[in-house]
PDB file of N, CA and C in Angstrom:
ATOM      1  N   UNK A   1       9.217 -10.363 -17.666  1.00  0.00           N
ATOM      2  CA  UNK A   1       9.552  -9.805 -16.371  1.00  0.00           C
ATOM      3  C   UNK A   1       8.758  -8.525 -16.109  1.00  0.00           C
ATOM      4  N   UNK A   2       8.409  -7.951 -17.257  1.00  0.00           N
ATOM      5  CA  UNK A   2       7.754  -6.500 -16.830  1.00  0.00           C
ATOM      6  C   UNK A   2       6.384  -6.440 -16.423  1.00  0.00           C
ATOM      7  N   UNK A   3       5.529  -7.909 -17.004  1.00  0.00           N
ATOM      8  CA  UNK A   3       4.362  -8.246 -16.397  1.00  0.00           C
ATOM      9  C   UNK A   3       4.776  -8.626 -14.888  1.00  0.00           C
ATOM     10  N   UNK A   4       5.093  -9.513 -14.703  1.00  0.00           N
ATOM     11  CA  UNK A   4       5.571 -10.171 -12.986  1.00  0.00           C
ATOM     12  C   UNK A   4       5.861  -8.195 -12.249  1.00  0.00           C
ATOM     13  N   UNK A   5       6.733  -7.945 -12.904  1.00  0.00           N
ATOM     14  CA  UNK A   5       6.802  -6.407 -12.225  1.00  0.00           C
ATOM     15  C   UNK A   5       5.160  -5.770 -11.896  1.00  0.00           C
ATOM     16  N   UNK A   6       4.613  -5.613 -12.980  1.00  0.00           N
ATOM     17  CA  UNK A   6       3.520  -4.993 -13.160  1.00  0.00           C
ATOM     18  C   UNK A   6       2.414  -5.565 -11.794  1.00  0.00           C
ATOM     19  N   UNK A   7       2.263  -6.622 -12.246  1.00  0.00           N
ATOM     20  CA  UNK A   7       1.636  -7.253 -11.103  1.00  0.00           C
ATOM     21  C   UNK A   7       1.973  -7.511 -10.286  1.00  0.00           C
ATOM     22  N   UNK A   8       2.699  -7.014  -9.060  1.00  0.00           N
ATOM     23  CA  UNK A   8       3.305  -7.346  -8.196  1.00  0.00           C
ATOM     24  C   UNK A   8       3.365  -5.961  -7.700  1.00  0.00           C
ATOM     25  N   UNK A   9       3.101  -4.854  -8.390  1.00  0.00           N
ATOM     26  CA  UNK A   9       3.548  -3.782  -7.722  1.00  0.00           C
ATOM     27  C   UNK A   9       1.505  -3.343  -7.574  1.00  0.00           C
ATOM     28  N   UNK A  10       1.054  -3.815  -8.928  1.00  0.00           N
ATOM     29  CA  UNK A  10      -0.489  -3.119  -8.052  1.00  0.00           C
ATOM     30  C   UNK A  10      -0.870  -3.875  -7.002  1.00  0.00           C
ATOM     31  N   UNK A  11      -0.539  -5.430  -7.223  1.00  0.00           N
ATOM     32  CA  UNK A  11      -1.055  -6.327  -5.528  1.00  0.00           C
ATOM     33  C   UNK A  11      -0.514  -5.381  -4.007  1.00  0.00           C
ATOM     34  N   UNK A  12       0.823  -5.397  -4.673  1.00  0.00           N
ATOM     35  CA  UNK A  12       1.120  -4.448  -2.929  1.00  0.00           C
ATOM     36  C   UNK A  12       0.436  -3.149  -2.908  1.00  0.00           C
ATOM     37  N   UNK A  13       0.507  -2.724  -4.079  1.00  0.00           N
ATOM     38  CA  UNK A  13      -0.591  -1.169  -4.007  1.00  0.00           C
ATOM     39  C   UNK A  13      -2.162  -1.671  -3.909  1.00  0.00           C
ATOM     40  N   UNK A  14      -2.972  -2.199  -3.822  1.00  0.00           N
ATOM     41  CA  UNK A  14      -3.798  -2.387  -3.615  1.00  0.00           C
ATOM     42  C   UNK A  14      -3.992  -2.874  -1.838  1.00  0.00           C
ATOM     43  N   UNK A  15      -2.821  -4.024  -1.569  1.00  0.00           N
ATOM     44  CA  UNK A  15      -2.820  -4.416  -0.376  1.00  0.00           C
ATOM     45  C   UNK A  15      -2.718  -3.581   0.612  1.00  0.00           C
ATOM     46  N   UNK A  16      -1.555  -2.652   0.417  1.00  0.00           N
ATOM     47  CA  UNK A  16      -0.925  -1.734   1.341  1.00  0.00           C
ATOM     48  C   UNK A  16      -2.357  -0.703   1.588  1.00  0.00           C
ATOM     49  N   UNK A  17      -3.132   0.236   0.499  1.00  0.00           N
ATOM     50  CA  UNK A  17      -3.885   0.606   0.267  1.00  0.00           C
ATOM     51  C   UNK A  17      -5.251   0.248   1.340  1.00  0.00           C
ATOM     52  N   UNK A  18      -5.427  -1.642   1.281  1.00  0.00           N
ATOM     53  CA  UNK A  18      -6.577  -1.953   1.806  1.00  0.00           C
ATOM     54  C   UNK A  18      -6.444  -1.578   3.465  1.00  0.00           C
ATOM     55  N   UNK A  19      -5.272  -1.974   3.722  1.00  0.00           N
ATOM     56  CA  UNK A  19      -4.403  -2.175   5.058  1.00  0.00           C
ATOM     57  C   UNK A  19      -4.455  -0.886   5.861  1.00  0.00           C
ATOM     58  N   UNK A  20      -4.323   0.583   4.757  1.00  0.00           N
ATOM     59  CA  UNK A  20      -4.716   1.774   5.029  1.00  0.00           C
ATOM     60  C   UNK A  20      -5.840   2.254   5.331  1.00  0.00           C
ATOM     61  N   UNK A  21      -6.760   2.034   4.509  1.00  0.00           N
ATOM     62  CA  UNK A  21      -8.439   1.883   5.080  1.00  0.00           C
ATOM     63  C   UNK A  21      -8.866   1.243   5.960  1.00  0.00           C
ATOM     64  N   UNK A  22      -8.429   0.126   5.977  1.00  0.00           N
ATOM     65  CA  UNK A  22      -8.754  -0.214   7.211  1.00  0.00           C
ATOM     66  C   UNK A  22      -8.791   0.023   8.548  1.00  0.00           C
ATOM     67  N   UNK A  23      -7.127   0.321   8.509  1.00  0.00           N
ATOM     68  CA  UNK A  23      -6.207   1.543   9.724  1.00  0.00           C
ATOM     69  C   UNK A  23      -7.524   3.017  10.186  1.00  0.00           C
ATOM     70  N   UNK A  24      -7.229   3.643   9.193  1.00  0.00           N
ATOM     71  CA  UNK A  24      -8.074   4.251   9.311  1.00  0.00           C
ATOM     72  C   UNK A  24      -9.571   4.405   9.698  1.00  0.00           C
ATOM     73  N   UNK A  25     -10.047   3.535   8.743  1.00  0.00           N
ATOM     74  CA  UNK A  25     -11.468   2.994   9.808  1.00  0.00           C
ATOM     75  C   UNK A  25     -11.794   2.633  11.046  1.00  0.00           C
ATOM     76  N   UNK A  26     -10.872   1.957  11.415  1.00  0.00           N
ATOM     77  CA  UNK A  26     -10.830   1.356  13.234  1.00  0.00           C
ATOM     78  C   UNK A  26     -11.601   0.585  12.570  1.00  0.00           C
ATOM     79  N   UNK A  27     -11.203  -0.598  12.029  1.00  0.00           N
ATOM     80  CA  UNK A  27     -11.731  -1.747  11.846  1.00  0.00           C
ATOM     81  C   UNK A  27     -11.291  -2.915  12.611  1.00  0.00           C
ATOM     82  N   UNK A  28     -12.336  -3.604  13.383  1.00  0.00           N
ATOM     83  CA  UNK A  28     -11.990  -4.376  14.463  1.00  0.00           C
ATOM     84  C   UNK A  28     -10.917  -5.532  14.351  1.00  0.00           C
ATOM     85  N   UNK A  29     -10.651  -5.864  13.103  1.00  0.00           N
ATOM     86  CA  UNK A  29      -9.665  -6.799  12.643  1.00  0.00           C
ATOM     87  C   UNK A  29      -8.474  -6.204  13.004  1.00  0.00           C
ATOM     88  N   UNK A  30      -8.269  -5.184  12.452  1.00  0.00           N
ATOM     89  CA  UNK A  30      -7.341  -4.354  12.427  1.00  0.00           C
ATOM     90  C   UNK A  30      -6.663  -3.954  13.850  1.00  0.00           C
ATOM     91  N   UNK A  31      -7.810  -3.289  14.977  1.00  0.00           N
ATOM     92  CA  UNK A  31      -7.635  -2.727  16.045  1.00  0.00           C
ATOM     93  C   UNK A  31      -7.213  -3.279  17.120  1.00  0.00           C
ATOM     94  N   UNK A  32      -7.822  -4.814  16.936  1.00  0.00           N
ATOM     95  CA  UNK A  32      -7.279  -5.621  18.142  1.00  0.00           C
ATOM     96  C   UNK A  32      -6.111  -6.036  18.196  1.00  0.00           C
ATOM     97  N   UNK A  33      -5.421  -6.091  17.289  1.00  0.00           N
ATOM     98  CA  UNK A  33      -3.770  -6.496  17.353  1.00  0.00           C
ATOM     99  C   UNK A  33      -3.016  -5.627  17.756  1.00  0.00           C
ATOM    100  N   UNK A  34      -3.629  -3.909  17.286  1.00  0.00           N
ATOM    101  CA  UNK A  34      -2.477  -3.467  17.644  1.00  0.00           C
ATOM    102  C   UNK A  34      -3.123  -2.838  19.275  1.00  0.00           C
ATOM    103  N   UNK A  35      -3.886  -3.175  19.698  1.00  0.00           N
ATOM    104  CA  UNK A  35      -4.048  -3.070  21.097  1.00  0.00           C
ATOM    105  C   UNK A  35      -3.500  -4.078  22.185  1.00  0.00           C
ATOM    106  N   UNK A  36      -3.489  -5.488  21.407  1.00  0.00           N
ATOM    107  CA  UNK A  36      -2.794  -6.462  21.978  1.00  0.00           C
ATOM    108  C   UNK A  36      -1.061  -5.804  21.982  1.00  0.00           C
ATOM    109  N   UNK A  37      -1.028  -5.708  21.062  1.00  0.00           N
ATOM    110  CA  UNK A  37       0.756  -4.899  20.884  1.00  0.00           C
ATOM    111  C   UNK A  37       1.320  -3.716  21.784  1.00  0.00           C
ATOM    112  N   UNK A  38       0.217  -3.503  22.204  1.00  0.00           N
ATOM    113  CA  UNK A  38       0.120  -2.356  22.825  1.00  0.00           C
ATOM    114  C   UNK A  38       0.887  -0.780  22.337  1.00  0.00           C
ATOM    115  N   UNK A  39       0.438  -1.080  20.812  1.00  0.00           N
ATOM    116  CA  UNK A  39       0.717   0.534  19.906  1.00  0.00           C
ATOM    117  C   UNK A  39      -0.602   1.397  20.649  1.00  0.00           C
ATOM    118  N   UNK A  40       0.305   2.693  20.723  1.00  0.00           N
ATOM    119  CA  UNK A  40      -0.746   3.775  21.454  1.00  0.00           C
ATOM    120  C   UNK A  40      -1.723   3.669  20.196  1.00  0.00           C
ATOM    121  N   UNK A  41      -3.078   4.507  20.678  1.00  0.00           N
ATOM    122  CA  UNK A  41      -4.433   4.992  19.572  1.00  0.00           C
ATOM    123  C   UNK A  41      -3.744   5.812  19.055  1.00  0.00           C
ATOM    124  N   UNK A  42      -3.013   6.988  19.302  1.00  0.00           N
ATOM    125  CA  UNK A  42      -2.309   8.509  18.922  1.00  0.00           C
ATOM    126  C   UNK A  42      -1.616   8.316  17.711  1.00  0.00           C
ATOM    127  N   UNK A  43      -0.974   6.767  17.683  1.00  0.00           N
ATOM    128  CA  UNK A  43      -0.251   6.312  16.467  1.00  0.00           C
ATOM    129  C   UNK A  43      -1.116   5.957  15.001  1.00  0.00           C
ATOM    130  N   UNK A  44      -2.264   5.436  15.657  1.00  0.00           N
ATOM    131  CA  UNK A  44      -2.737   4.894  14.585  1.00  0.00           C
ATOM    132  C   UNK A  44      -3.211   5.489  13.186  1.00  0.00           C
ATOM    133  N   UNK A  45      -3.460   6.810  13.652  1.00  0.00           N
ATOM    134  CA  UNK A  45      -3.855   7.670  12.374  1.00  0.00           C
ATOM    135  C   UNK A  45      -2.577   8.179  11.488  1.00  0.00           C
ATOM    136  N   UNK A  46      -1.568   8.727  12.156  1.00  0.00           N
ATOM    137  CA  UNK A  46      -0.053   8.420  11.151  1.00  0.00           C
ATOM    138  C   UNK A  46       0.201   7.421  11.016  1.00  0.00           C
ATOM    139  N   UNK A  47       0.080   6.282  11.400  1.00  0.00           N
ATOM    140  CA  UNK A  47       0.604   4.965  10.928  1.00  0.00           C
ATOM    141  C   UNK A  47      -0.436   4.482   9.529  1.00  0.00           C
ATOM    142  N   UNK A  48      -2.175   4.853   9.547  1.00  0.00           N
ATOM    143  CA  UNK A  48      -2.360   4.784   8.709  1.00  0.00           C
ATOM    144  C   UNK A  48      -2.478   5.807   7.278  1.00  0.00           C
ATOM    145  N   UNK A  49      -1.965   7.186   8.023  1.00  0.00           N
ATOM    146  CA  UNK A  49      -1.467   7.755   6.649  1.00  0.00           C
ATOM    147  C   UNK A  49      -0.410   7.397   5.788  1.00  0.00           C
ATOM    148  N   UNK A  50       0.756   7.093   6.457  1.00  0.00           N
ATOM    149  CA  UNK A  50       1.974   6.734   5.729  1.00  0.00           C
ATOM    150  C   UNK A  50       1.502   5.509   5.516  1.00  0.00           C
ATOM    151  N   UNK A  51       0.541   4.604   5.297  1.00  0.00           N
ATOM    152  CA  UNK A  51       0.005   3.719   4.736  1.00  0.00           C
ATOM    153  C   UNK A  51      -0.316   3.385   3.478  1.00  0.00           C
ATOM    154  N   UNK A  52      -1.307   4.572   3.714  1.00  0.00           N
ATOM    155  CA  UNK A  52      -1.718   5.170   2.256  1.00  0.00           C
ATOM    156  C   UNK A  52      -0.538   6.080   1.232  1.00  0.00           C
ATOM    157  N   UNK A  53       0.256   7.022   2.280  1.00  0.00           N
ATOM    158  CA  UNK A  53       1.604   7.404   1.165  1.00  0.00           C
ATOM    159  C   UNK A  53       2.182   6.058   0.492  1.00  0.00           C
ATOM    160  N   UNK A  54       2.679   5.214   1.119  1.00  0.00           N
ATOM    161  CA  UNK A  54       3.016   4.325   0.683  1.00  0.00           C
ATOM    162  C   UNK A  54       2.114   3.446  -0.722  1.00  0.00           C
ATOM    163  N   UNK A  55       0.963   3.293  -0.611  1.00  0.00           N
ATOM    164  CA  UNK A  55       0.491   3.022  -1.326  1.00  0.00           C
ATOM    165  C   UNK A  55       0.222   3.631  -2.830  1.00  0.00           C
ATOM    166  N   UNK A  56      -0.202   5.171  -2.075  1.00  0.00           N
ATOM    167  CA  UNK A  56      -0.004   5.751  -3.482  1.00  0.00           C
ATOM    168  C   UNK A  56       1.504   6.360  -4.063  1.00  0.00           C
ATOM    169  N   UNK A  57       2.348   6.125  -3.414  1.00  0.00           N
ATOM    170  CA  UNK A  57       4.187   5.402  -4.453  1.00  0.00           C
ATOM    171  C   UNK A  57       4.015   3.833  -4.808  1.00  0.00           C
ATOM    172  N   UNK A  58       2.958   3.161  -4.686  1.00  0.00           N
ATOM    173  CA  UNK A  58       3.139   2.011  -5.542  1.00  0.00           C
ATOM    174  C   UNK A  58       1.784   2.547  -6.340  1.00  0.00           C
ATOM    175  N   UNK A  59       1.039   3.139  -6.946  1.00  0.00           N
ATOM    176  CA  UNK A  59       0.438   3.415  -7.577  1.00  0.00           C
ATOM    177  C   UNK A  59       1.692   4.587  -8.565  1.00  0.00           C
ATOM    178  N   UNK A  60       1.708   5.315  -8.194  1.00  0.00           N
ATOM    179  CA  UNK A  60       2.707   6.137  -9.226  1.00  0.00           C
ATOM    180  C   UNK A  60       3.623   5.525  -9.594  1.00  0.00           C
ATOM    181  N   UNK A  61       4.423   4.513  -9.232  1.00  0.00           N
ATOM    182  CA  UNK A  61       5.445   3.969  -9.819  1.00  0.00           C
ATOM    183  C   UNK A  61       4.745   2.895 -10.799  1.00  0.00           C
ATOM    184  N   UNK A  62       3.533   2.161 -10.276  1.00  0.00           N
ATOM    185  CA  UNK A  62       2.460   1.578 -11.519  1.00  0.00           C
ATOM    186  C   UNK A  62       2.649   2.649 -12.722  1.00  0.00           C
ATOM    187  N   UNK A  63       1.747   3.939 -12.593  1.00  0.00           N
ATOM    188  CA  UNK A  63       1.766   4.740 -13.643  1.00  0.00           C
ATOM    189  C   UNK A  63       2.713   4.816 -14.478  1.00  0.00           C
ATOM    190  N   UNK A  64       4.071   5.309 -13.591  1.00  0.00           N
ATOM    191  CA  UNK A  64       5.021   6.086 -15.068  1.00  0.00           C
ATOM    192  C   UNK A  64       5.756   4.550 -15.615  1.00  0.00           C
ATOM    193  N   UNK A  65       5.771   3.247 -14.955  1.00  0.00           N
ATOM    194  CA  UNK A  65       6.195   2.057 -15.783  1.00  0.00           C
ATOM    195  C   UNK A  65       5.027   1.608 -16.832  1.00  0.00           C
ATOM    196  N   UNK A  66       3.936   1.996 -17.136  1.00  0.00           N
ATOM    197  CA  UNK A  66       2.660   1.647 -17.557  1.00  0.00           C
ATOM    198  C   UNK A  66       2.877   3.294 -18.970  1.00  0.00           C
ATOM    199  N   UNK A  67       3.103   4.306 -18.180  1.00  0.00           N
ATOM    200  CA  UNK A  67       3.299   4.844 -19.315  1.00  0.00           C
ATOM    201  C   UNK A  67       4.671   5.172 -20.281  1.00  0.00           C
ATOM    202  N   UNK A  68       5.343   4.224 -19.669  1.00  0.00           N
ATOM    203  CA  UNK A  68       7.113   4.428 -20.534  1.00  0.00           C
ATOM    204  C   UNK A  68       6.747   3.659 -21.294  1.00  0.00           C
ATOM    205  N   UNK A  69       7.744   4.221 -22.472  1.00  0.00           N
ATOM    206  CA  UNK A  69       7.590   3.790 -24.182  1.00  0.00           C
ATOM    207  C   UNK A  69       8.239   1.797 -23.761  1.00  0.00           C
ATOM    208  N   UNK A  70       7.769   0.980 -24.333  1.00  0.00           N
ATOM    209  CA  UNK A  70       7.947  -0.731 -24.173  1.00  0.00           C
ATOM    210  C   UNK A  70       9.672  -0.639 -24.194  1.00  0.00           C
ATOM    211  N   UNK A  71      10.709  -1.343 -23.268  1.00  0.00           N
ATOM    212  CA  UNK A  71      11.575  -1.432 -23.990  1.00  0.00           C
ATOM    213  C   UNK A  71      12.161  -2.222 -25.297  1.00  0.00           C
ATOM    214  N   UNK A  72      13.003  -1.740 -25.760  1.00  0.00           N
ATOM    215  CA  UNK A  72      13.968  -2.309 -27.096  1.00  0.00           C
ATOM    216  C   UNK A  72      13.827  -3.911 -27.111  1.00  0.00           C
ATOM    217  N   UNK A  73      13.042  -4.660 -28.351  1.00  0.00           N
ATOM    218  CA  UNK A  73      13.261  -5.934 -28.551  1.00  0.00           C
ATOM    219  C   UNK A  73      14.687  -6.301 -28.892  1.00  0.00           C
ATOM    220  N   UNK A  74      15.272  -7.401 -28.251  1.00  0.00           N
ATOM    221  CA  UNK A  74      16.468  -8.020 -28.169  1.00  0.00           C
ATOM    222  C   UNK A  74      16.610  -8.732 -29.740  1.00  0.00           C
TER     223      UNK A  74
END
């Protein structure tokens, strides 16, 4: 289970992460939806910071489970 954990938390940290750069970039993939949605431009740069916060709390929570001692064999 602690692998499935493990991997599962850098995929969304990586994803969330890509999703942030992107945001940030004004990448046309990205831009046209939320213009279709009609999210203001004004949003988009906090929407893609807390992107990246988000991402890097799935990177730190990677870390300190990566550096806690293995638990107790059953």
């Amino acid at each position: 289970m602690r692998t499935a954990y493990l991997i599962v938390t850098v995929v969304a940290a990586l994803w969330v992460g890509f999703s942030a750069f992107s945001l940030l970039r004004r990448a046309p993939f990205v831009v046209e939806p939320l213009v279709t949605y009609g999210v203001p431009e004004t949003w988009w740069t906090p929407l893609g910071l807390a992107k990246a916060a988000g991402s890097s709390v799935c990177w730190s929570a990677y870390s300190s489970r990566r550096s806690a001692s293995p638990p107790p064999s059953a």
